[in-house]
N, C-alpha and C. Protein backbone atom coordinates (compact mmCIF):
# COMPACT_ATOMS: atom_id res chain seq x y z
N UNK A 1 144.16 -17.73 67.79
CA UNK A 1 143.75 -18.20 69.11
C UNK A 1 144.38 -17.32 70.18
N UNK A 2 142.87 -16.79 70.49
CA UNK A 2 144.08 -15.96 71.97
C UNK A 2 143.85 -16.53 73.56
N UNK A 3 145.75 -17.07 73.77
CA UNK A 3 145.92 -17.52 74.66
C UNK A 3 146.40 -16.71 75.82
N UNK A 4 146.20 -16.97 77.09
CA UNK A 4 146.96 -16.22 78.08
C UNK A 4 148.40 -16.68 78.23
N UNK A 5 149.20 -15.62 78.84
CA UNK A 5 150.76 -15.83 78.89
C UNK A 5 150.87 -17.55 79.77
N UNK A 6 149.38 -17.68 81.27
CA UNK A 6 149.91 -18.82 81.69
C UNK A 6 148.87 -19.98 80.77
N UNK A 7 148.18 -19.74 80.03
CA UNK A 7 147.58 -20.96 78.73
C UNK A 7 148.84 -21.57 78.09
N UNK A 8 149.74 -20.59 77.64
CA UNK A 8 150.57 -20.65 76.75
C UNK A 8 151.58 -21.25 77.17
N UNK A 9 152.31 -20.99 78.62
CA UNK A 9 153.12 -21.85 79.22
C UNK A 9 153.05 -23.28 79.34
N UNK A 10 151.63 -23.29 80.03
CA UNK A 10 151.08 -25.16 80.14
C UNK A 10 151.12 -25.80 78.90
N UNK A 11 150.64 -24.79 77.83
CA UNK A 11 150.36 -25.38 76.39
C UNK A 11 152.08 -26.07 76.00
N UNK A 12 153.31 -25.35 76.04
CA UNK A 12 154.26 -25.19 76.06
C UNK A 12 155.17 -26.45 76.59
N UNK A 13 154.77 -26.67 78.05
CA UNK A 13 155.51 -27.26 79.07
C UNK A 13 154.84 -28.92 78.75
N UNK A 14 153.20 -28.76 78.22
CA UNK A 14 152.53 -30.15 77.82
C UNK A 14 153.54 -30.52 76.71
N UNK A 15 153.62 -29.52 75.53
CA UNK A 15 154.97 -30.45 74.58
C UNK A 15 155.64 -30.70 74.68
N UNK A 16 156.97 -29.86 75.88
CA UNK A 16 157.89 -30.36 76.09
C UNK A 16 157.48 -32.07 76.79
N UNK A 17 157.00 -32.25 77.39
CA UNK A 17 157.06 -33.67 77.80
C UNK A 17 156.58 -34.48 76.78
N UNK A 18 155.09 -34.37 75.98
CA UNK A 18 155.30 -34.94 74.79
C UNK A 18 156.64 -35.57 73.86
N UNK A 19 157.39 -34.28 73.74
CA UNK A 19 158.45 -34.14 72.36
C UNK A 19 159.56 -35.73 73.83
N UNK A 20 159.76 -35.39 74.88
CA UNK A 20 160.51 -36.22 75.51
C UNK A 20 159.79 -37.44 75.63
N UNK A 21 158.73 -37.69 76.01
CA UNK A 21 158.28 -39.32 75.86
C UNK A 21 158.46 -40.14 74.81
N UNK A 22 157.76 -39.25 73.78
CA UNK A 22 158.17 -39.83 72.20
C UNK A 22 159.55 -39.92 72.09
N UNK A 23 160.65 -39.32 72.28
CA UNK A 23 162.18 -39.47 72.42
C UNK A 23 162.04 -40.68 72.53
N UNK A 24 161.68 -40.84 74.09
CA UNK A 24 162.54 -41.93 74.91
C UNK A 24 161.25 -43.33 74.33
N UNK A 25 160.50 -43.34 74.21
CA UNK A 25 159.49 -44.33 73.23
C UNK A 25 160.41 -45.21 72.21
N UNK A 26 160.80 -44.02 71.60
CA UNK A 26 161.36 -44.90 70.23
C UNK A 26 162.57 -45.24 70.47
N UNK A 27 163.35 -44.77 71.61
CA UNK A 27 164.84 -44.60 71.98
C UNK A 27 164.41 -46.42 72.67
N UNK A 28 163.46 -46.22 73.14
CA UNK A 28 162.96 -47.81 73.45
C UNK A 28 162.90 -48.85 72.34
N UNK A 29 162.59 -48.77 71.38
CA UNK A 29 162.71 -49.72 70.39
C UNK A 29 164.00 -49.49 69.61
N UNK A 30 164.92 -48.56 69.56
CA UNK A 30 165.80 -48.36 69.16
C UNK A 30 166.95 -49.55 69.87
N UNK A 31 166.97 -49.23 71.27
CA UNK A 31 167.57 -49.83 72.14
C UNK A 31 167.32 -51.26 72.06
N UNK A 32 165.88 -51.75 72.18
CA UNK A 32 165.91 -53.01 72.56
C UNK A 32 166.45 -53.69 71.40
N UNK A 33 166.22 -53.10 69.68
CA UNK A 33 166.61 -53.89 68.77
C UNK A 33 168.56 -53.94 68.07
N UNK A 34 168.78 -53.17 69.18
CA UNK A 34 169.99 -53.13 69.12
C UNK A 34 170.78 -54.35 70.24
N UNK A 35 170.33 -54.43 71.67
CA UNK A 35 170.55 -55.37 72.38
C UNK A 35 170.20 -56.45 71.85
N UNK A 36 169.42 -56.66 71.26
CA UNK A 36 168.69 -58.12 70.26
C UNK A 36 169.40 -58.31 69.17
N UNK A 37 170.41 -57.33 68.76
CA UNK A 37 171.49 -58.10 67.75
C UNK A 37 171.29 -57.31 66.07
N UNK A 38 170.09 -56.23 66.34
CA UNK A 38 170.26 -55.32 64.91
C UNK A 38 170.61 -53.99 65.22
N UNK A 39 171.62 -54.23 64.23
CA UNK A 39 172.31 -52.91 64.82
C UNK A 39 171.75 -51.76 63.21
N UNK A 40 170.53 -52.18 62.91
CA UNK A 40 170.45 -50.89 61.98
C UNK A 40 169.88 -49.73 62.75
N UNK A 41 168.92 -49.98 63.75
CA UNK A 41 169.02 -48.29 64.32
C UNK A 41 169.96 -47.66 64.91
N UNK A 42 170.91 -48.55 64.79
CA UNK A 42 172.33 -47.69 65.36
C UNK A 42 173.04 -47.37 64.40
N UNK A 43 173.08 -48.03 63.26
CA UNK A 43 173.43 -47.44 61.91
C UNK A 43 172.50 -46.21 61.59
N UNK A 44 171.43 -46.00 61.83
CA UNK A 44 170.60 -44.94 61.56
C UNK A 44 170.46 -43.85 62.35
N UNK A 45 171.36 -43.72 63.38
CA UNK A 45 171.46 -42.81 64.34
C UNK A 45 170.26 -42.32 65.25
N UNK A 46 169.45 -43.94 65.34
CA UNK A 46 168.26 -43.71 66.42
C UNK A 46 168.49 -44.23 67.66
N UNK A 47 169.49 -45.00 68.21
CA UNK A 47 169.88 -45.13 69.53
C UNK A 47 170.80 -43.73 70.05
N UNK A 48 169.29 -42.85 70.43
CA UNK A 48 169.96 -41.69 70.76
C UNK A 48 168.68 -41.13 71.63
N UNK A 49 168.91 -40.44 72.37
CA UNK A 49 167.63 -39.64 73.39
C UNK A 49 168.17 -38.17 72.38
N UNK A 50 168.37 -37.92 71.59
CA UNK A 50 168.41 -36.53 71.02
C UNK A 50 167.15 -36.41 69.91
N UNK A 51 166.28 -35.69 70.42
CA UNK A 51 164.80 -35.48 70.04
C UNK A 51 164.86 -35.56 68.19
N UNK A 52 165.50 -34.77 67.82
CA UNK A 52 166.18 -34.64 66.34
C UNK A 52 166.04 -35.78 65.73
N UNK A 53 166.46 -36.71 66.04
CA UNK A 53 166.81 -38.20 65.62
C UNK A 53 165.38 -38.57 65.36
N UNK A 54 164.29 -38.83 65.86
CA UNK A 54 163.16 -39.12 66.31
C UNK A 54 162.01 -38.21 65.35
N UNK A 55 162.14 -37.09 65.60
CA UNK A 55 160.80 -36.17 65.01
C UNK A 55 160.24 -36.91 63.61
N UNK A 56 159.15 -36.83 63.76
CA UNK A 56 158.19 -36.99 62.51
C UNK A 56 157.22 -35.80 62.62
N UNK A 57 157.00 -35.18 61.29
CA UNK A 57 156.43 -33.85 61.08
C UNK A 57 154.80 -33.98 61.72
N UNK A 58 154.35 -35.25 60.92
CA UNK A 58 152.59 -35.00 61.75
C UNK A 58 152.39 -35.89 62.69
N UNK A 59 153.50 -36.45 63.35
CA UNK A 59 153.06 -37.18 64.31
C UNK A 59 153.66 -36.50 65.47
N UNK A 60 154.33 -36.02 65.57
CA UNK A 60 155.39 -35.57 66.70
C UNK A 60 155.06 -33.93 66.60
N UNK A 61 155.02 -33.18 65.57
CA UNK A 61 154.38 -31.69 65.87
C UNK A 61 153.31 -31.23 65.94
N UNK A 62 152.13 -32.08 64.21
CA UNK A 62 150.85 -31.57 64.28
C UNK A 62 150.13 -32.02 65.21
N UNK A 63 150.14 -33.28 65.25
CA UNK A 63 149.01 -34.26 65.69
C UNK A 63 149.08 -33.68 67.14
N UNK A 64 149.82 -33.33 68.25
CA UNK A 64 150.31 -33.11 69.81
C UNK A 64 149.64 -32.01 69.49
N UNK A 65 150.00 -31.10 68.80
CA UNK A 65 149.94 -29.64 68.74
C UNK A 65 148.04 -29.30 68.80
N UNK A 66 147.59 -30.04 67.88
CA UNK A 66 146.37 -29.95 67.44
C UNK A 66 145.57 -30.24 69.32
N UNK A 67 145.98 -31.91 69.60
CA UNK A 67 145.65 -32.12 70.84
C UNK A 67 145.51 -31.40 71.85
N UNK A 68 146.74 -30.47 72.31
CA UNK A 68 146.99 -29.59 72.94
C UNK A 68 146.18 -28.33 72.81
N UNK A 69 146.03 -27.68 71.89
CA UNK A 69 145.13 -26.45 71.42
C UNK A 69 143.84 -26.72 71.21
N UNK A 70 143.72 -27.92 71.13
CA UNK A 70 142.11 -28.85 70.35
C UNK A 70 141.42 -28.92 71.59
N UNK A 71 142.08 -29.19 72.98
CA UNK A 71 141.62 -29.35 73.84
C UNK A 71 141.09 -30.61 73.87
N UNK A 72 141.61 -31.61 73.06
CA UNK A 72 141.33 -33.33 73.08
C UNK A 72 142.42 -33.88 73.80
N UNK A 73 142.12 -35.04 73.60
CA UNK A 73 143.53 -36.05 74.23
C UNK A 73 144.78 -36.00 73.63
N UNK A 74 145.88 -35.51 74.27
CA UNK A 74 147.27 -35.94 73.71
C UNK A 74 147.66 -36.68 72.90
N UNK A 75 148.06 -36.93 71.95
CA UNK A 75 148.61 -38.30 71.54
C UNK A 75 149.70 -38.01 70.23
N UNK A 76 150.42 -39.06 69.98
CA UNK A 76 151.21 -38.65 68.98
C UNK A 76 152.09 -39.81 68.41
N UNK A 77 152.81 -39.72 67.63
CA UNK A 77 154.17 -40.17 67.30
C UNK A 77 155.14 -40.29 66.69
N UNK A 78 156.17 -40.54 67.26
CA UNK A 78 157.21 -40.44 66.10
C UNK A 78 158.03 -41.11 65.00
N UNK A 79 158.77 -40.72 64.34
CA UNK A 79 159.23 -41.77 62.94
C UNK A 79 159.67 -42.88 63.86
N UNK A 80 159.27 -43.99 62.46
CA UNK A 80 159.40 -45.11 63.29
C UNK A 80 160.87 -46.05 63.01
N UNK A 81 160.99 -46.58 64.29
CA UNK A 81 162.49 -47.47 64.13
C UNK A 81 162.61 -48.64 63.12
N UNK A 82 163.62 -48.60 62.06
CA UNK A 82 163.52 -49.38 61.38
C UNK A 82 164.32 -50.78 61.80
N UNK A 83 163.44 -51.43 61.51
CA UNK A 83 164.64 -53.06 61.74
C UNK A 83 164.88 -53.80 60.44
N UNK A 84 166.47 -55.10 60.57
CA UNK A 84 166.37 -55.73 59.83
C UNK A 84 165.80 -57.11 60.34
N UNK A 85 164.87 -57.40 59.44
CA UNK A 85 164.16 -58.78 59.96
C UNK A 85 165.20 -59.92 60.02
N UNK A 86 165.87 -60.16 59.28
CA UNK A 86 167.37 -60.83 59.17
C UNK A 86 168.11 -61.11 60.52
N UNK A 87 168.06 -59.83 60.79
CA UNK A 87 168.78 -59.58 61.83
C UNK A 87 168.08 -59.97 63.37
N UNK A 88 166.68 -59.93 63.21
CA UNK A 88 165.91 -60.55 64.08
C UNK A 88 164.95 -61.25 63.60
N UNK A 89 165.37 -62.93 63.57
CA UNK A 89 164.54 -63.47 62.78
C UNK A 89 163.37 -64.87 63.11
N UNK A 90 163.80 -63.96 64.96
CA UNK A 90 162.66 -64.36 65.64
C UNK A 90 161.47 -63.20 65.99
N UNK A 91 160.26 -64.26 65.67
CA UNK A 91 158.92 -63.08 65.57
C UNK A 91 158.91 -62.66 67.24
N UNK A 92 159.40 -63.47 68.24
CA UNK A 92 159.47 -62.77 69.54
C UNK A 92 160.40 -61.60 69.62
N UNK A 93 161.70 -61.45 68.99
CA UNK A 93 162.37 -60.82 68.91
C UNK A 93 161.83 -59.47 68.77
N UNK A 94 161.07 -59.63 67.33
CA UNK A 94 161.06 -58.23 67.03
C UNK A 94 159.04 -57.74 67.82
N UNK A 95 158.46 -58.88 68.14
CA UNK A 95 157.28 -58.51 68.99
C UNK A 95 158.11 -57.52 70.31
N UNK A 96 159.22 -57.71 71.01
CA UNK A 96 160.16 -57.19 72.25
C UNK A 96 160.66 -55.73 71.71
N UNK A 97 161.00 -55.66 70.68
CA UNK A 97 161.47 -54.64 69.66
C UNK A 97 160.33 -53.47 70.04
N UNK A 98 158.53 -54.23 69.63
CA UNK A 98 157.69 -53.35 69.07
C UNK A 98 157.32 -53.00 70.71
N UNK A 99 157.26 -53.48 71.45
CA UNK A 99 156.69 -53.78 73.25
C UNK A 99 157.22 -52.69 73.65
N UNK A 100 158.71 -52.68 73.57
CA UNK A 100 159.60 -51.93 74.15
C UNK A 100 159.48 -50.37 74.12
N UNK A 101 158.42 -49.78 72.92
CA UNK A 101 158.43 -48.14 72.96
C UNK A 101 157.52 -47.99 74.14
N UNK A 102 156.05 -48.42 73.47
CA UNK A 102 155.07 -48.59 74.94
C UNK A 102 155.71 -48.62 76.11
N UNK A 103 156.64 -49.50 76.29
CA UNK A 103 157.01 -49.84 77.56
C UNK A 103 157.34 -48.96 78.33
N UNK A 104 158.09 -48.06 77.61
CA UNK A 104 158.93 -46.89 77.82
C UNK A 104 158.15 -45.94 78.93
N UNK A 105 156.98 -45.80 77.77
CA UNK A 105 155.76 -44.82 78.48
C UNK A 105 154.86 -45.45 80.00
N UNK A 106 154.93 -46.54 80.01
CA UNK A 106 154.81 -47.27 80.96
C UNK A 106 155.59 -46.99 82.33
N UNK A 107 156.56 -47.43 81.81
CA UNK A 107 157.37 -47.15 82.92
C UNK A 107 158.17 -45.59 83.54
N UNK A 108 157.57 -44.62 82.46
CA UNK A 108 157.50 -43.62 82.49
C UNK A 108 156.39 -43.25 83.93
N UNK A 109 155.36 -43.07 83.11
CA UNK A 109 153.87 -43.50 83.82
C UNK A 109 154.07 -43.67 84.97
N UNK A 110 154.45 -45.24 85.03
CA UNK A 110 155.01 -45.62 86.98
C UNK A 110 155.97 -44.72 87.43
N UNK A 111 156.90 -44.45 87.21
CA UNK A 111 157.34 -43.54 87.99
C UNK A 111 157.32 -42.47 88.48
N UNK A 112 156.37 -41.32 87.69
CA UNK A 112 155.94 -40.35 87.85
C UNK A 112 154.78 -40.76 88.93
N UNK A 113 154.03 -41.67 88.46
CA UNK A 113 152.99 -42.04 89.49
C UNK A 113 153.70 -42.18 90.73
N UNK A 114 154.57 -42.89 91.46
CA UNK A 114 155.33 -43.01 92.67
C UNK A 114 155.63 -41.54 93.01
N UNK A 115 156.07 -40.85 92.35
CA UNK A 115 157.22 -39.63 92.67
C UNK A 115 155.85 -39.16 93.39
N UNK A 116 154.53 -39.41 92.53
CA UNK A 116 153.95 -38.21 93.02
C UNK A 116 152.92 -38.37 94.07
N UNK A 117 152.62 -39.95 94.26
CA UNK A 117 152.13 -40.56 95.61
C UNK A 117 153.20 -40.10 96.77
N UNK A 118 154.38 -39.97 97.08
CA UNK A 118 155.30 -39.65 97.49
C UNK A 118 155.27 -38.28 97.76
N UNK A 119 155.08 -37.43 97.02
CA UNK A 119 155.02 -35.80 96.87
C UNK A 119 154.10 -35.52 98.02
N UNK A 120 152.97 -36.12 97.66
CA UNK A 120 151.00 -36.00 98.49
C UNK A 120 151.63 -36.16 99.74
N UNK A 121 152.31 -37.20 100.11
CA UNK A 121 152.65 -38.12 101.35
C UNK A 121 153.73 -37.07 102.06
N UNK A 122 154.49 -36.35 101.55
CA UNK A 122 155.61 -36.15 102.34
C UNK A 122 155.38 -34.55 102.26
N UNK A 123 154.90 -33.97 101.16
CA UNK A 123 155.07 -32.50 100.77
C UNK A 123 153.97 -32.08 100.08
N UNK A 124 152.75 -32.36 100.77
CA UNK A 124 151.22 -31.80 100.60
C UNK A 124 151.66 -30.66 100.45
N UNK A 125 150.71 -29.76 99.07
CA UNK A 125 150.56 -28.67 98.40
C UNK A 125 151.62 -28.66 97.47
N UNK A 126 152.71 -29.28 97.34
CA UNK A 126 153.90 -28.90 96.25
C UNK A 126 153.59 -28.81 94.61
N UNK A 127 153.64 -27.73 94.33
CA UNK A 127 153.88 -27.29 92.84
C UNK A 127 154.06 -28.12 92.12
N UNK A 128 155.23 -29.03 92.38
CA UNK A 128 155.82 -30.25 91.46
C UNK A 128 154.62 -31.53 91.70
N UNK A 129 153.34 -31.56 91.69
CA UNK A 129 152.67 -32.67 91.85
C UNK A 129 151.52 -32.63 90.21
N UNK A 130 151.38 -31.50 90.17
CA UNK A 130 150.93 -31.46 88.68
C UNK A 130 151.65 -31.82 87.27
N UNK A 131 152.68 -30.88 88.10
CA UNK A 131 153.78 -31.72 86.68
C UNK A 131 153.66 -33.44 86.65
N UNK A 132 154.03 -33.96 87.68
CA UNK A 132 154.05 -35.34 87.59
C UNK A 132 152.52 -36.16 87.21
N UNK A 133 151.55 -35.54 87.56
CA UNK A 133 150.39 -35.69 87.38
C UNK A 133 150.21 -35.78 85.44
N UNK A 134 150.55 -34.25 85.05
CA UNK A 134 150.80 -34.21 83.31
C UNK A 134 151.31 -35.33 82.74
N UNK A 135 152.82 -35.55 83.48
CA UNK A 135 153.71 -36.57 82.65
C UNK A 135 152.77 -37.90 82.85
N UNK A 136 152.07 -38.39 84.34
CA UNK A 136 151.38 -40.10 83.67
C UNK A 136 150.63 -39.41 82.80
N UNK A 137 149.64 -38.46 82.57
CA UNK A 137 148.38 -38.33 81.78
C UNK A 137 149.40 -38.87 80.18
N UNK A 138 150.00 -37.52 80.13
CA UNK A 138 150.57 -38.00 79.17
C UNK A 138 151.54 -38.99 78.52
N UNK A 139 152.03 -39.83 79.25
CA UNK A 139 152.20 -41.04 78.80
C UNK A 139 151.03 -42.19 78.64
N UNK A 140 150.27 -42.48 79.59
CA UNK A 140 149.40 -42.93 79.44
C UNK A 140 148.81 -43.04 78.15
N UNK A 141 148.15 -42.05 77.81
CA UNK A 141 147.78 -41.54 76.54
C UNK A 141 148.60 -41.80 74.88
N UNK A 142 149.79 -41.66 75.13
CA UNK A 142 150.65 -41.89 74.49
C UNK A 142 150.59 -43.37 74.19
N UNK A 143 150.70 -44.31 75.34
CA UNK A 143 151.04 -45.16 75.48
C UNK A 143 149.84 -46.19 74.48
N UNK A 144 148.75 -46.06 75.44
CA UNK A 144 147.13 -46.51 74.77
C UNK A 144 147.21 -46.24 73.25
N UNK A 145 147.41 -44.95 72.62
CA UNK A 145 147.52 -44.34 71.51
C UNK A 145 148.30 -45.53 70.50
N UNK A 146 149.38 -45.11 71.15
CA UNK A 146 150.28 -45.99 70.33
C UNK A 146 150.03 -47.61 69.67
N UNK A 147 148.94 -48.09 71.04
CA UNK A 147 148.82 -49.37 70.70
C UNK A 147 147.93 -49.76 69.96
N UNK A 148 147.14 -48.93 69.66
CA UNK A 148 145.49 -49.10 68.36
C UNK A 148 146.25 -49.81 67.21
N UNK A 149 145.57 -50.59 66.76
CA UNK A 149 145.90 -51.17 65.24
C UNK A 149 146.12 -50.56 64.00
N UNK A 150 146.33 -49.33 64.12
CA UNK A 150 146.51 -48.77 62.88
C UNK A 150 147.88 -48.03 62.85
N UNK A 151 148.71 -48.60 61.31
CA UNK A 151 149.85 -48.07 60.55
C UNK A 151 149.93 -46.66 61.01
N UNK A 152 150.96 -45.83 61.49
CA UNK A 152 152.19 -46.63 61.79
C UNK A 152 152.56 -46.77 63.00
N UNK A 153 151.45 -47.06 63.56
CA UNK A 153 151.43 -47.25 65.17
C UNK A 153 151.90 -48.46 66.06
N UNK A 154 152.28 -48.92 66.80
CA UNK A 154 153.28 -49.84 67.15
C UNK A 154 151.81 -51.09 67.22
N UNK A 155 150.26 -51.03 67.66
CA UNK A 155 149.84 -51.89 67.64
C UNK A 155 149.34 -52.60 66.25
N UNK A 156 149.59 -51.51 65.66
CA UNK A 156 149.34 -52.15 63.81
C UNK A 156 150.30 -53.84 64.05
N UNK A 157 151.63 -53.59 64.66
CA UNK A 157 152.70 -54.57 64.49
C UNK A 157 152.05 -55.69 64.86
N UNK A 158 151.39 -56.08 65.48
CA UNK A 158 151.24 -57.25 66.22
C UNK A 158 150.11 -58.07 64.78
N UNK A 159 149.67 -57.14 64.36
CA UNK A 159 148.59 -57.47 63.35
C UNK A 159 149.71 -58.33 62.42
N UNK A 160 150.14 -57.09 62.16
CA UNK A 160 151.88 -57.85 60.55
C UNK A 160 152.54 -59.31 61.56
N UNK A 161 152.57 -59.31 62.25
CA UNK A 161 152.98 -60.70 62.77
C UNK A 161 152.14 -61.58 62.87
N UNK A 162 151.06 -61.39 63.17
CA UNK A 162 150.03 -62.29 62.76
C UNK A 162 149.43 -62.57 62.29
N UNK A 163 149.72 -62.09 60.90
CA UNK A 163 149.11 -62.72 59.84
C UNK A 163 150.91 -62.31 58.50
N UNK A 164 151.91 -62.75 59.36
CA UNK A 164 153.30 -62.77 58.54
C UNK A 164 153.55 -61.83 57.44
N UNK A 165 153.12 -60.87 57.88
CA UNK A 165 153.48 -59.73 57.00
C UNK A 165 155.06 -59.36 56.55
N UNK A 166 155.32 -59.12 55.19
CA UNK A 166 156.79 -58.61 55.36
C UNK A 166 156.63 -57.20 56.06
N UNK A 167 158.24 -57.14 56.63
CA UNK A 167 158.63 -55.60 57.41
C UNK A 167 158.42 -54.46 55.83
N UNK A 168 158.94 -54.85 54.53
CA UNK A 168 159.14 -54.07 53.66
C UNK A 168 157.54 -53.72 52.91
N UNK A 169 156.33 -54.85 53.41
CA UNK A 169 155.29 -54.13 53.04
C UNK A 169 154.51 -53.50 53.96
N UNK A 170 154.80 -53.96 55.17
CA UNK A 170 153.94 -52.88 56.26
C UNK A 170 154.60 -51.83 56.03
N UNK A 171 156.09 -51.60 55.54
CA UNK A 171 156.65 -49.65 55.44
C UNK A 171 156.17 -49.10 54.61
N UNK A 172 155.94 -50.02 53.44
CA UNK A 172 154.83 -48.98 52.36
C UNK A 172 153.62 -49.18 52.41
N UNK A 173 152.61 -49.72 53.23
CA UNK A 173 151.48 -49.78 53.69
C UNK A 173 151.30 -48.51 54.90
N UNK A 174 152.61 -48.58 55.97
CA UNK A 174 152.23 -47.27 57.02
C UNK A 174 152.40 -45.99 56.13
N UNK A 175 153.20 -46.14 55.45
CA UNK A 175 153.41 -44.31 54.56
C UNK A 175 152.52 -43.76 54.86
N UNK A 176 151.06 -44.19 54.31
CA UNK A 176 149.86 -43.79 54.24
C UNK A 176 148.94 -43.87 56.06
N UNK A 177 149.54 -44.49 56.54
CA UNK A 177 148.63 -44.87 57.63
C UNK A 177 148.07 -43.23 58.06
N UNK A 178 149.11 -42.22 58.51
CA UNK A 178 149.29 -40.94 59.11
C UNK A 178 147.42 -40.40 58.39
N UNK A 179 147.46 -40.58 57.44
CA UNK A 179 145.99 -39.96 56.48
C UNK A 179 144.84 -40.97 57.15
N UNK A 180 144.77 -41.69 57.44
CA UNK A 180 143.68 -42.68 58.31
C UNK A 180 143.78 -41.73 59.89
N UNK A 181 144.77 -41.54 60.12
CA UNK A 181 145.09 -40.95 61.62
C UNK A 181 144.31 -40.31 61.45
N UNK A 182 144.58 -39.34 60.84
CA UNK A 182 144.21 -37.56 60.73
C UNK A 182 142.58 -37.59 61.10
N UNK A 183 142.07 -38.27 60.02
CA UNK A 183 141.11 -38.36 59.44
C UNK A 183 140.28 -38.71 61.19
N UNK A 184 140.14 -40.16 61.40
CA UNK A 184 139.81 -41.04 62.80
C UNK A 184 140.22 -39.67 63.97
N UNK A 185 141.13 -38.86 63.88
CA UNK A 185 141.41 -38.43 64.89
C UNK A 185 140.81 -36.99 65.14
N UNK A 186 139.77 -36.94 63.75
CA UNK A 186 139.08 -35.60 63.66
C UNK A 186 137.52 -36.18 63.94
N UNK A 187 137.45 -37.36 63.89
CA UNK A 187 135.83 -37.77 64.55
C UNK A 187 135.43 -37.88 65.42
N UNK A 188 134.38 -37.25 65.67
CA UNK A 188 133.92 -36.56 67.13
C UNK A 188 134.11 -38.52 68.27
N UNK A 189 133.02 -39.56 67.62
CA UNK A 189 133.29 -40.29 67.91
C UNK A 189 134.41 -41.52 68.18
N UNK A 190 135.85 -41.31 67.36
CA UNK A 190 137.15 -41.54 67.63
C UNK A 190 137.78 -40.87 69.15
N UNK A 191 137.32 -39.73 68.98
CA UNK A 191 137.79 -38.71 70.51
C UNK A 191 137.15 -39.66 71.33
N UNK A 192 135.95 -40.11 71.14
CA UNK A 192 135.32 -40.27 72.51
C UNK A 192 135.47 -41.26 72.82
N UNK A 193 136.09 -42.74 72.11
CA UNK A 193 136.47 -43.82 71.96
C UNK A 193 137.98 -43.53 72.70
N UNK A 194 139.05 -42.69 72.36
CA UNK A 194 140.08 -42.64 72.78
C UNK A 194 140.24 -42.28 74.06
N UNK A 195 138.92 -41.19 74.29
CA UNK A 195 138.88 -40.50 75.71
C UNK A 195 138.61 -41.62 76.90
N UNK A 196 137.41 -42.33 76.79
CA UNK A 196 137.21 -43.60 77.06
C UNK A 196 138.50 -44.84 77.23
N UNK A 197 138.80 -44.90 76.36
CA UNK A 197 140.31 -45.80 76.51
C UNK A 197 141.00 -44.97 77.54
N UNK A 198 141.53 -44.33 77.51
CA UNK A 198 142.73 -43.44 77.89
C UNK A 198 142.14 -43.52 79.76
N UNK A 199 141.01 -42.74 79.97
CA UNK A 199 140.27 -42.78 81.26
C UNK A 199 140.67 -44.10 82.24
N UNK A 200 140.37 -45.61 81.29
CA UNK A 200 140.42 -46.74 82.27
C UNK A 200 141.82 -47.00 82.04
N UNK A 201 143.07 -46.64 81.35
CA UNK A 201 143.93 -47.13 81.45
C UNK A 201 144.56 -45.96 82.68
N UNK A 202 143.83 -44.96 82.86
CA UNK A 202 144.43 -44.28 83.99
C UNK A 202 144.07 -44.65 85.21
N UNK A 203 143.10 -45.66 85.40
CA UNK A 203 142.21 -45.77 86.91
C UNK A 203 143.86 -46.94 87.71
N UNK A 204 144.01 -47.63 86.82
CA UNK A 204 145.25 -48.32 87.97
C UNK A 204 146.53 -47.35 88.43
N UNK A 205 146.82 -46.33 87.93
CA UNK A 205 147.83 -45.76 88.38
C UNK A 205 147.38 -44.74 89.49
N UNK A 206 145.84 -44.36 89.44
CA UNK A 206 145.48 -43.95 90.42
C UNK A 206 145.33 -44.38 91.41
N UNK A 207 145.04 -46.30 91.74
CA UNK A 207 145.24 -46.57 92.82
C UNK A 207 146.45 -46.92 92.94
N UNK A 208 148.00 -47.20 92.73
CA UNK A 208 148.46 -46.98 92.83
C UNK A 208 149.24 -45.90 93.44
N UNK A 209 148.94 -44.98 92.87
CA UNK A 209 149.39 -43.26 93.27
C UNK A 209 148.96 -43.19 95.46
N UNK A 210 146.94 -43.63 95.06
CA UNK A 210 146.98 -44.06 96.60
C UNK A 210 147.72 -44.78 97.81
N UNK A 211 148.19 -46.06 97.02
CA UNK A 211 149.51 -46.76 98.05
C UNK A 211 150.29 -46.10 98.61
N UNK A 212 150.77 -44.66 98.21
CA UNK A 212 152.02 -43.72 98.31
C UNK A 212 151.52 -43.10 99.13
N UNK A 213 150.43 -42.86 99.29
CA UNK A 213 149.84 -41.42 100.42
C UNK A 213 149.16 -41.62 101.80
């Protein structure tokens, strides 16, 4: 693929925020299930914003990577936080657990959205308004992504709770999920389903973004 030096930068600067949302995503469920009283992702050295901790090979390199060069929608994710159900052995508990990565990107999302209603408002033309523009797209995206019903995606969870799934068979049920991904995420009509999603979950931050300007 031949890219230009500034293709290659954007291409570049889009992962870096990727590889950091996904961080701070799971650093979100890491966190909340640690304040909630399980301390195995802190035994597992995932209450950490150090990207390392986090990476999963096709969710966090290919899958972004592909997006990015594919010229489709962003999306991705990373290994997922393990809990002990024991340890949270309320189904709200660990529903707050699963909320909490999304959330992340959410509130990601909003803030970038402010910074950059703010930017328009105070410092029309500034450089730094695209960046912030990238980071909601890409959380957004992230965010929506994440929540589809399918292993090992955080909205699969809500499914295993409602219909009382053990934690130890949804982990060997997601193993496999990543091969359903791949697959859904190479159909022309999956793109256009996601593109679609992704679009209306961006229309409120756009009016939003307006309040600022």
């Amino acid at each position: 693929m031949d890219l230009s030096p500034a293709q290659l930068y954007n291409a570049l600067l889009a992962y870096l925020i990727v590889l950091a949302s996904l961080t701070l995503h799971e650093w979100g469920h890491a966190r909340m299930a640690d304040r909630l009283g399980d301390d195995t992702p802190r035994l597992q050295g995932r209450v950490t914003l150090n990207p390392l901790a986090h990476i999963d090979l096709f969710g966090t390199v290919i899958i972004p990577l592909i997006g990015i060069f594919g010229g489709f929608a962003i999306v991705g994710w990373a290994k997922p936080v393990m809990i002990d159900p024991a340890n949270l052995p309320k189904t709200s508990d660990r529903a707050w657990v699963t909320i909490a990565g999304p959330g992340m990107n959410l509130l990601l999302a909003l803030l970038a959205t402010v910074a950059s209603g703010l930017l328009i408002r105070f410092t029309p033309g500034s450089e730094f308004h695209s960046l912030l523009s990238l980071i909601v797209m890409i959380n957004v995206a992230l965010m929506v992504f994440n929540l589809l019903p399918i292993p090992p995606l955080d909205g699969s969870k809500f499914l295993m709770y409602w219909f009382g799934m053990k934690e130890e068979t949804y982990a060997q049920f997601s193993r496999f999920g990543w091969l359903i991904l791949m697959v859904l995420i190479n159909l022309p009509q999956t793109r256009g389903l996601l593109g679609r999603l992704i679009y209306h979950a961006m229309q409120p931050f756009k009016t939003i973004e307006s309040l600022f300007t």
